[in-house]
C-alpha atoms as a PDB file:
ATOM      1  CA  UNK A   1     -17.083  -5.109   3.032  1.00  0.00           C
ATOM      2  CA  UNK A   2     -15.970  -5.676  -0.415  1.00  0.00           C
ATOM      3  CA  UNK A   3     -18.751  -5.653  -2.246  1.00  0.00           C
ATOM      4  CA  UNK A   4     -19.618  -1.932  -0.017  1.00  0.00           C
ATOM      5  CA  UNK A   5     -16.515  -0.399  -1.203  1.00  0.00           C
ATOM      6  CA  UNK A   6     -17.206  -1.461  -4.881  1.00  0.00           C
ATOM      7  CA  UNK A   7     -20.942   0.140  -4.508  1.00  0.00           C
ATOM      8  CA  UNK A   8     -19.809   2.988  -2.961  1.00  0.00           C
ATOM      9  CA  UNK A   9     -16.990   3.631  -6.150  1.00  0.00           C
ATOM     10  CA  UNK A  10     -19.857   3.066  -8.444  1.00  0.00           C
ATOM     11  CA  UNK A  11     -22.246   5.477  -6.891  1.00  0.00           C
ATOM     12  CA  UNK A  12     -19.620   7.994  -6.013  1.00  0.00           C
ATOM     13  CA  UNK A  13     -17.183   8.153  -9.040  1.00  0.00           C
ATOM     14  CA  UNK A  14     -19.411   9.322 -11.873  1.00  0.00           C
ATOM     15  CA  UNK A  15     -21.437  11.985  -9.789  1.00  0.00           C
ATOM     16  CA  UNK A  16     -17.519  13.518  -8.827  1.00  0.00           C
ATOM     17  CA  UNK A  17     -16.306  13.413 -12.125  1.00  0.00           C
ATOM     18  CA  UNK A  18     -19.321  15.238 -13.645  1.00  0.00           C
ATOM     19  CA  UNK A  19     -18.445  17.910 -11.616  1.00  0.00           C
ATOM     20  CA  UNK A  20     -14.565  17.965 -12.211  1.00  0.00           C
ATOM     21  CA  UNK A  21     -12.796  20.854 -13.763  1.00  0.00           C
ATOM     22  CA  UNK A  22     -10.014  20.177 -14.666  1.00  0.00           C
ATOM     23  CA  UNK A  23      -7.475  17.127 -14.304  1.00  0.00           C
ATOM     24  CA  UNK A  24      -3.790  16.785 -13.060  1.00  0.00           C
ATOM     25  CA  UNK A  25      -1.524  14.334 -14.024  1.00  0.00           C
ATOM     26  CA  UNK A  26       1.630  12.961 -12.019  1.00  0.00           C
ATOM     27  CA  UNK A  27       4.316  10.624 -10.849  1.00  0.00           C
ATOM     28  CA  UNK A  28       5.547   9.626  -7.433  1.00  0.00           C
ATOM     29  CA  UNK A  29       7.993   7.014  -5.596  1.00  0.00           C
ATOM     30  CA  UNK A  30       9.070   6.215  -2.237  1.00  0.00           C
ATOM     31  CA  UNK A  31       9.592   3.755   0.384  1.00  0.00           C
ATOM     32  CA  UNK A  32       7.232   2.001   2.685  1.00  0.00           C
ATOM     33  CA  UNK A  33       7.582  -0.170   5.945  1.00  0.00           C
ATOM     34  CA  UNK A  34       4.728  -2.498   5.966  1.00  0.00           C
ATOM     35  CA  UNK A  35       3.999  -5.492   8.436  1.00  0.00           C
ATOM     36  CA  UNK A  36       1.676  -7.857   8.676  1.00  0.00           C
ATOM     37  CA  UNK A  37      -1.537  -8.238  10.975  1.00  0.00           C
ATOM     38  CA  UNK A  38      -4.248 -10.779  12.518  1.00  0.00           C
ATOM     39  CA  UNK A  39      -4.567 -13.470  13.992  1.00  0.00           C
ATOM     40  CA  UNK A  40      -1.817 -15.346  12.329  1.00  0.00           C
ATOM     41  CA  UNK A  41       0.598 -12.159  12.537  1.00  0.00           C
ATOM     42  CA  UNK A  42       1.634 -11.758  16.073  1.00  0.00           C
ATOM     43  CA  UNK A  43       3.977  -8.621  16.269  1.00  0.00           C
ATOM     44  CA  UNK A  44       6.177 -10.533  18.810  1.00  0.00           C
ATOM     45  CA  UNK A  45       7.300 -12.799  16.037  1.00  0.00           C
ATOM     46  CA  UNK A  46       7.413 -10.453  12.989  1.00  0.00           C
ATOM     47  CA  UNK A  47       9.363  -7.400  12.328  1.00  0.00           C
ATOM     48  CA  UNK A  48       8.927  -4.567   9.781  1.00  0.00           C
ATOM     49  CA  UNK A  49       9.961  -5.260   5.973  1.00  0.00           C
ATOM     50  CA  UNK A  50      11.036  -2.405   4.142  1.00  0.00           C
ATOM     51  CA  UNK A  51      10.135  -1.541   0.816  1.00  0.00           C
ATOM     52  CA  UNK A  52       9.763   0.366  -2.775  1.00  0.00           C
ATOM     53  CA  UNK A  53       6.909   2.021  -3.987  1.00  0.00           C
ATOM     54  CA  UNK A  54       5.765   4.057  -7.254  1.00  0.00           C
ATOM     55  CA  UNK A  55       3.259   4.780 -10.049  1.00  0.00           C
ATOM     56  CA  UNK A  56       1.396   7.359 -11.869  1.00  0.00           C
ATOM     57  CA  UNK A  57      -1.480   9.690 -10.762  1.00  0.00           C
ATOM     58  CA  UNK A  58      -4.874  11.159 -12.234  1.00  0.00           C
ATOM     59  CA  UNK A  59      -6.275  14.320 -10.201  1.00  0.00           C
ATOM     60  CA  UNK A  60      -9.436  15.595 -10.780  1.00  0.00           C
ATOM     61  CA  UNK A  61      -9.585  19.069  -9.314  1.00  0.00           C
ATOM     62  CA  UNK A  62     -13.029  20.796  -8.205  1.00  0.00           C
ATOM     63  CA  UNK A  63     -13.859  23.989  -6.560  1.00  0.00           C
ATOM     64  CA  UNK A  64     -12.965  24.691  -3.270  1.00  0.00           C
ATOM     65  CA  UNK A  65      -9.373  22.912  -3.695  1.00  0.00           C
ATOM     66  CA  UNK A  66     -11.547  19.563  -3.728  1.00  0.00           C
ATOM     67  CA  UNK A  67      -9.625  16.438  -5.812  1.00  0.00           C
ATOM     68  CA  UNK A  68     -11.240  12.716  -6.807  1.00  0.00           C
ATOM     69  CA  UNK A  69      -7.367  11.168  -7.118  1.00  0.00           C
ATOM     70  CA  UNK A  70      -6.998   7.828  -8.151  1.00  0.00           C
ATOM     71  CA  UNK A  71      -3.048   5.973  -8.622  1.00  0.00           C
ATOM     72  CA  UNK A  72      -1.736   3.309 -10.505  1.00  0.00           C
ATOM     73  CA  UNK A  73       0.656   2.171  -8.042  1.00  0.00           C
ATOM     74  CA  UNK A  74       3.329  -0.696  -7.623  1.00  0.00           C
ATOM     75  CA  UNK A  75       3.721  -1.847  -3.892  1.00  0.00           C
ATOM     76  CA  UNK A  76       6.030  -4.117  -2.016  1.00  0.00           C
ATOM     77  CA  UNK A  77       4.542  -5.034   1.051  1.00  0.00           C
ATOM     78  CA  UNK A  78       5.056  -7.911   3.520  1.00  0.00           C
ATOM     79  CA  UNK A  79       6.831  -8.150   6.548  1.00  0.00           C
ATOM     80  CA  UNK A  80       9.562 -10.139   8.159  1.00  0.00           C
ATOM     81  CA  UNK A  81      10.011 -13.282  10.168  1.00  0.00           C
ATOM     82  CA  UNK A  82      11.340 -13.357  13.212  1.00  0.00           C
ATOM     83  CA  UNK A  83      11.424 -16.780  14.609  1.00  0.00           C
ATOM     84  CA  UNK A  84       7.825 -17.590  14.187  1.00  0.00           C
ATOM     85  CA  UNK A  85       7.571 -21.172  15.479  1.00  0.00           C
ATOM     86  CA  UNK A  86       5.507 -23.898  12.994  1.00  0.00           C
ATOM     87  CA  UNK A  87       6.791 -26.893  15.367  1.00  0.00           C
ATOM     88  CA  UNK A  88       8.478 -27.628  17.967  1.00  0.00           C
ATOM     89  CA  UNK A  89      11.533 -28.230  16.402  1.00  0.00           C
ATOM     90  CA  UNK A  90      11.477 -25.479  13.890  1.00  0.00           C
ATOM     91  CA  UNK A  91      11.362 -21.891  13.227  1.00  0.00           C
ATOM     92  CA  UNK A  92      11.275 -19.305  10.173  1.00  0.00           C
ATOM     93  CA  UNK A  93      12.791 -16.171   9.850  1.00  0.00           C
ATOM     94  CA  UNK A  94      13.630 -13.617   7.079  1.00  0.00           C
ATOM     95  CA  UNK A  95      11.877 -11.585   4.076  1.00  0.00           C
ATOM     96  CA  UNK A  96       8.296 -12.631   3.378  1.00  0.00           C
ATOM     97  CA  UNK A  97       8.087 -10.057   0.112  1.00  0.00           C
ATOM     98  CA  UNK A  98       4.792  -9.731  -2.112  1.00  0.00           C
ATOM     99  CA  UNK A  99       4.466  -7.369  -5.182  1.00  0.00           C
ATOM    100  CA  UNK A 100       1.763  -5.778  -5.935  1.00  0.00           C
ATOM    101  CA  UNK A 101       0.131  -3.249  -8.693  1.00  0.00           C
ATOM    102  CA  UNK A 102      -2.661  -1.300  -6.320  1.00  0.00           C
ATOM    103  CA  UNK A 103      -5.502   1.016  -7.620  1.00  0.00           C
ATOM    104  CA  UNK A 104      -6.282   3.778  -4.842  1.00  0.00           C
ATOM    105  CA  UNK A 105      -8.823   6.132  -5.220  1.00  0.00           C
ATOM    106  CA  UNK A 106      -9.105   9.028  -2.902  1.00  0.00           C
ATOM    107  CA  UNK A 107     -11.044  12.651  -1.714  1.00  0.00           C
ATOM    108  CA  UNK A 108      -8.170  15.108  -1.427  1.00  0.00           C
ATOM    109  CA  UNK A 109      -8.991  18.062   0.255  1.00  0.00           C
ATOM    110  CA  UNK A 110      -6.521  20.744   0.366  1.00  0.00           C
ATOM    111  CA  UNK A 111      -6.350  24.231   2.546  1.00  0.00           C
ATOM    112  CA  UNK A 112      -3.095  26.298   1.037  1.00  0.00           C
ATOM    113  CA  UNK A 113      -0.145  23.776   0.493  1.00  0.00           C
ATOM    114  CA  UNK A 114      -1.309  20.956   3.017  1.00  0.00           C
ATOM    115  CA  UNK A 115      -3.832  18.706   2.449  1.00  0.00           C
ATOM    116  CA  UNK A 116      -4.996  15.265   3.510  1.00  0.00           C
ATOM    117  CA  UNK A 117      -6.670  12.427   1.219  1.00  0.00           C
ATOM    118  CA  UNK A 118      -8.077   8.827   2.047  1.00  0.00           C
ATOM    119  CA  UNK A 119     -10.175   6.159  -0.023  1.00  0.00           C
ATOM    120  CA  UNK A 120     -10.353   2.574  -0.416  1.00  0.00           C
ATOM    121  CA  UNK A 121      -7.588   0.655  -2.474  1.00  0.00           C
ATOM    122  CA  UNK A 122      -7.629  -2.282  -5.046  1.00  0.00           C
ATOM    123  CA  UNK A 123      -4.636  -4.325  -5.058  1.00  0.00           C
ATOM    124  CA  UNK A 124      -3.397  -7.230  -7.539  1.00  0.00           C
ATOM    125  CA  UNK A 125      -0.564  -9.391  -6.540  1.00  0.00           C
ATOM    126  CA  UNK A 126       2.115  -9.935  -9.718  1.00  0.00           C
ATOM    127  CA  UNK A 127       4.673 -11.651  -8.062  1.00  0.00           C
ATOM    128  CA  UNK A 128       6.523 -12.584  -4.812  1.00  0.00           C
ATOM    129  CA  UNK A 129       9.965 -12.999  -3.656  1.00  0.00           C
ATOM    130  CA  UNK A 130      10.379 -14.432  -0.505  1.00  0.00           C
ATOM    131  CA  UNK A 131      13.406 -15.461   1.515  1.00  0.00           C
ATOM    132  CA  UNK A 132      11.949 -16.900   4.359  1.00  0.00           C
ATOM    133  CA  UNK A 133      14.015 -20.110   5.806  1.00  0.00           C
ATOM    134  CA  UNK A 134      13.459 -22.921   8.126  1.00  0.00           C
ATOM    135  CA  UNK A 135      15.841 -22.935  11.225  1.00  0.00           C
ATOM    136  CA  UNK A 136      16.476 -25.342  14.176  1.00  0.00           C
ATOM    137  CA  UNK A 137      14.424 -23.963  17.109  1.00  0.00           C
ATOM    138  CA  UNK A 138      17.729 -24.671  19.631  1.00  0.00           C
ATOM    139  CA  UNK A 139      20.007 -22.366  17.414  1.00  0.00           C
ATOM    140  CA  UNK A 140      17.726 -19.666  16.257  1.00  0.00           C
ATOM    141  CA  UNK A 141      18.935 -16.548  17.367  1.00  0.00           C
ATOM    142  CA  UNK A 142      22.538 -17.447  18.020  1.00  0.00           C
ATOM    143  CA  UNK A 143      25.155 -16.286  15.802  1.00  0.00           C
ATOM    144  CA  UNK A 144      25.419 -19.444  13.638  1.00  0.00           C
ATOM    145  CA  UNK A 145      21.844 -21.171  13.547  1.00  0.00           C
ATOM    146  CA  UNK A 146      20.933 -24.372  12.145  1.00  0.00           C
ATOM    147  CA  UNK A 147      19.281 -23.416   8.605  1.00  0.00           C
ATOM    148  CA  UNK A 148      16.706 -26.942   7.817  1.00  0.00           C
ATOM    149  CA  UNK A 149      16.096 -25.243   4.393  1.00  0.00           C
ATOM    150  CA  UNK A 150      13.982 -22.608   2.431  1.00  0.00           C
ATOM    151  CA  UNK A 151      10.195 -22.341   3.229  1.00  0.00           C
ATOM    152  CA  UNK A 152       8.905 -22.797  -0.251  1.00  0.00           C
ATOM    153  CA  UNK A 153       6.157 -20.515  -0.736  1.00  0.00           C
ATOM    154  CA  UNK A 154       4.316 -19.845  -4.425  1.00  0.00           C
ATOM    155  CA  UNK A 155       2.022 -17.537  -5.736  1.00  0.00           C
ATOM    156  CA  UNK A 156      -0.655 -19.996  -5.144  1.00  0.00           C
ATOM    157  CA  UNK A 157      -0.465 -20.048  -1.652  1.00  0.00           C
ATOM    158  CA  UNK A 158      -2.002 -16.140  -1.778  1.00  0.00           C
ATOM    159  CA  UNK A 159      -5.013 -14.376  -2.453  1.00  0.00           C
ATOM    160  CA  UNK A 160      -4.347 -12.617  -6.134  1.00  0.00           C
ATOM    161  CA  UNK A 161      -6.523  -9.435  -4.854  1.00  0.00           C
ATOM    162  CA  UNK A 162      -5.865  -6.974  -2.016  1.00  0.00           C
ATOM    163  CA  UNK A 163      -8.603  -4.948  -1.043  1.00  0.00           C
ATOM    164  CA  UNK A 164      -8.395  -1.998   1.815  1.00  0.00           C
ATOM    165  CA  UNK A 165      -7.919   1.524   2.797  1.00  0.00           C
ATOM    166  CA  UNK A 166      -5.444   4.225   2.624  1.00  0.00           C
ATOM    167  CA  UNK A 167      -4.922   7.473   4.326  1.00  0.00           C
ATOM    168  CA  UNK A 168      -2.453  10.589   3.996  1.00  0.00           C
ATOM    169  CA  UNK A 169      -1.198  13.876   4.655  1.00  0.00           C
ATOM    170  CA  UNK A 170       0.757  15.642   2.528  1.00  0.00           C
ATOM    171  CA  UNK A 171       2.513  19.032   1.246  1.00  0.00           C
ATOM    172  CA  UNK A 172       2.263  20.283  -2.224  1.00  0.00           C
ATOM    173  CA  UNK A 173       4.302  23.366  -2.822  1.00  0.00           C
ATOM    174  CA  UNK A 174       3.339  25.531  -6.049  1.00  0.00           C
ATOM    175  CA  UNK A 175       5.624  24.774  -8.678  1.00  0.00           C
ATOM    176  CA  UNK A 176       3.652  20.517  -8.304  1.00  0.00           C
ATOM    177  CA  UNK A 177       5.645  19.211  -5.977  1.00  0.00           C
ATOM    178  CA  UNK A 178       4.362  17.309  -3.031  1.00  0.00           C
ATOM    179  CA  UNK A 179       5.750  15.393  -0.454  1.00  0.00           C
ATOM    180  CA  UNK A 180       2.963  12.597   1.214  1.00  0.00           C
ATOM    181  CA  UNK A 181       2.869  10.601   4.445  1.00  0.00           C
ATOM    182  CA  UNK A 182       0.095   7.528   4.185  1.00  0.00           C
ATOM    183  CA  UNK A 183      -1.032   4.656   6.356  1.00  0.00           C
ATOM    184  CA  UNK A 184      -2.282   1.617   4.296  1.00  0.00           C
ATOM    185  CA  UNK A 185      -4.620  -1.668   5.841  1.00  0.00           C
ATOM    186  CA  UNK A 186      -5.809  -4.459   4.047  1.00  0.00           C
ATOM    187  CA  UNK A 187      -9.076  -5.495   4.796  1.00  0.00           C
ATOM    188  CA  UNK A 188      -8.974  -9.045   3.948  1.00  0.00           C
ATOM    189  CA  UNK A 189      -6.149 -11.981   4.437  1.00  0.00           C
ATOM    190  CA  UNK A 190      -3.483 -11.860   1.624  1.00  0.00           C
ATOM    191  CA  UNK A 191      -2.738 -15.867   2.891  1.00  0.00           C
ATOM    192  CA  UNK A 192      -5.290 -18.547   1.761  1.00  0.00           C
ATOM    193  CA  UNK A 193      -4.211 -20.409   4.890  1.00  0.00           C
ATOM    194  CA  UNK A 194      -3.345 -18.269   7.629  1.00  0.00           C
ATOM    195  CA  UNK A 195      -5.336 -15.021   8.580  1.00  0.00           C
ATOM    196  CA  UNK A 196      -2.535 -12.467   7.681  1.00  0.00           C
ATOM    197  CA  UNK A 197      -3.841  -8.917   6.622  1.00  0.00           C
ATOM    198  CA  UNK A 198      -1.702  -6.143   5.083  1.00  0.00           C
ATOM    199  CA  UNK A 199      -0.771  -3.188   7.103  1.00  0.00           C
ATOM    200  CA  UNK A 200       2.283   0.054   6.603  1.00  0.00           C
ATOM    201  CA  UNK A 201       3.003   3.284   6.282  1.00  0.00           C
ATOM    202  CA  UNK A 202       4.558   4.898   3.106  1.00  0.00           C
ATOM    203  CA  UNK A 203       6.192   7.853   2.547  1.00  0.00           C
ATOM    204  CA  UNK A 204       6.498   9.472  -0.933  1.00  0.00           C
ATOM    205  CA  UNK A 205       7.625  12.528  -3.038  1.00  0.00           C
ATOM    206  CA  UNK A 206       6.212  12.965  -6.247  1.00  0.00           C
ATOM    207  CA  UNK A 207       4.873  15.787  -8.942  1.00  0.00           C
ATOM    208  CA  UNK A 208       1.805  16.732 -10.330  1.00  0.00           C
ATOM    209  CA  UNK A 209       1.427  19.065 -13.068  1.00  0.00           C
ATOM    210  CA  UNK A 210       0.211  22.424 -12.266  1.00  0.00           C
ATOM    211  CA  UNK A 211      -3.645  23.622 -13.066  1.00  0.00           C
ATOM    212  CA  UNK A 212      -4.741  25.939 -15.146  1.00  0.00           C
ATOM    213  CA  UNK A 213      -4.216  29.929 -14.691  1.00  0.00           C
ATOM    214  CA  UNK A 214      -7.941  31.355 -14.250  1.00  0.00           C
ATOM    215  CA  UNK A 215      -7.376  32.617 -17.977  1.00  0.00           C
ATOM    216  CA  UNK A 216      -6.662  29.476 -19.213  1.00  0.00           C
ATOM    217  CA  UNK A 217      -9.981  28.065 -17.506  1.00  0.00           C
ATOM    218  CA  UNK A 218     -12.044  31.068 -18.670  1.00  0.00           C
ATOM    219  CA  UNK A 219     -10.610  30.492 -22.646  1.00  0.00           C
END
């Protein structure tokens, strides 16, 4: 799959951009809920882990209201433990937080003010920040459970790339504004260990500078 999604950019990105006609450039931000999924990420045992999200953005516009858009984006993603049993005896709960710079690229077609957009995505964990802890099995979810420790986790314990899809809809008003919805899946396990893919929903507002009058385009 990962080695299709690179071939695919390759093949697809230079015959698009030959055609562009102008680009865009812009910022957005927002917040995301992501969680975690597979085999190792039973949704009985995790919750949703809220997060920050925001970068930069290069449109290339074509006829027909037809966009190659590719972000430089920083992610939190992750999800949260919620008393995930690794023995008998114990259990873990809290943030599990990763950080991560992701590349999408997208189609964006728009009709009017909507429009909808969707590509693959390259991510790069930078850093992570978790606060997951060990408690006694017996106490966990009483009001005063038995905390063992921390679960130590490092950067080692992860994959350092991301690779999956994204997906959006989205409003862009005249004056650049735009306000997106997007759903976002990993494709692969961020853990080395456990199988544990990336999966959320983000919601953004951001700005993109507006194109060219057709006088501008004609000069």
């Amino acid at each position: 799959m990962r080695k299709t999604l690179l071939l695919l950019l390759f093949i697809l990105v230079p015959a698009l951009l030959a055609q562009a006609q102008y680009a865009r450039l812009g910022a957005k931000v927002g917040g995301n809920l992501s969680r975690v999924q597979g085999s190792d990420g039973s949704s009985s045992l995790t919750n949703n882990l809220a997060g920050f999200n925001g970068g930069l953005i290069l449109s290339y516009e074509f006829v027909s209201r037809l966009a190659l858009q590719a972000e430089l984006q920083y992610e939190q993603k992750g999800f949260v433990y919620d008393n995930y049993p690794i023995s008998t005896n114990e259990v873990l709960t809290d943030d599990h937080r990763l950080h991560y710079l992701t590349l999408p690229l997208m189609l964006k077609l728009q009709k009017g003010g909507l429009f909808v957009e969707g590509g693959p995505y390259v991510g790069y964990l930078v850093g992570e920040s978790t606060q997951v802890k060990r408690v006694d099995s017996q106490s966990a979810g009483s009001d005063n459970p038995v905390i063992l420790g921390n679960y130590s986790l490092h950067l080692t314990d992860f994959e350092r790339w991301d690779y999956g899809y994204t997906v959006g809809i989205g409003l862009e008003l005249d004056n650049g504004f735009f306000v997106s919805l997007h759903n976002m899946g990993g494709l692969t396990s961020f853990s080395k260990a456990l199988d544990q893919k990336n999966f959320g929903f983000k919601l953004s507002i951001g700005y993109l500078l507006r194109p060219p009058s057709v006088d501008e385009m004609m000069l």
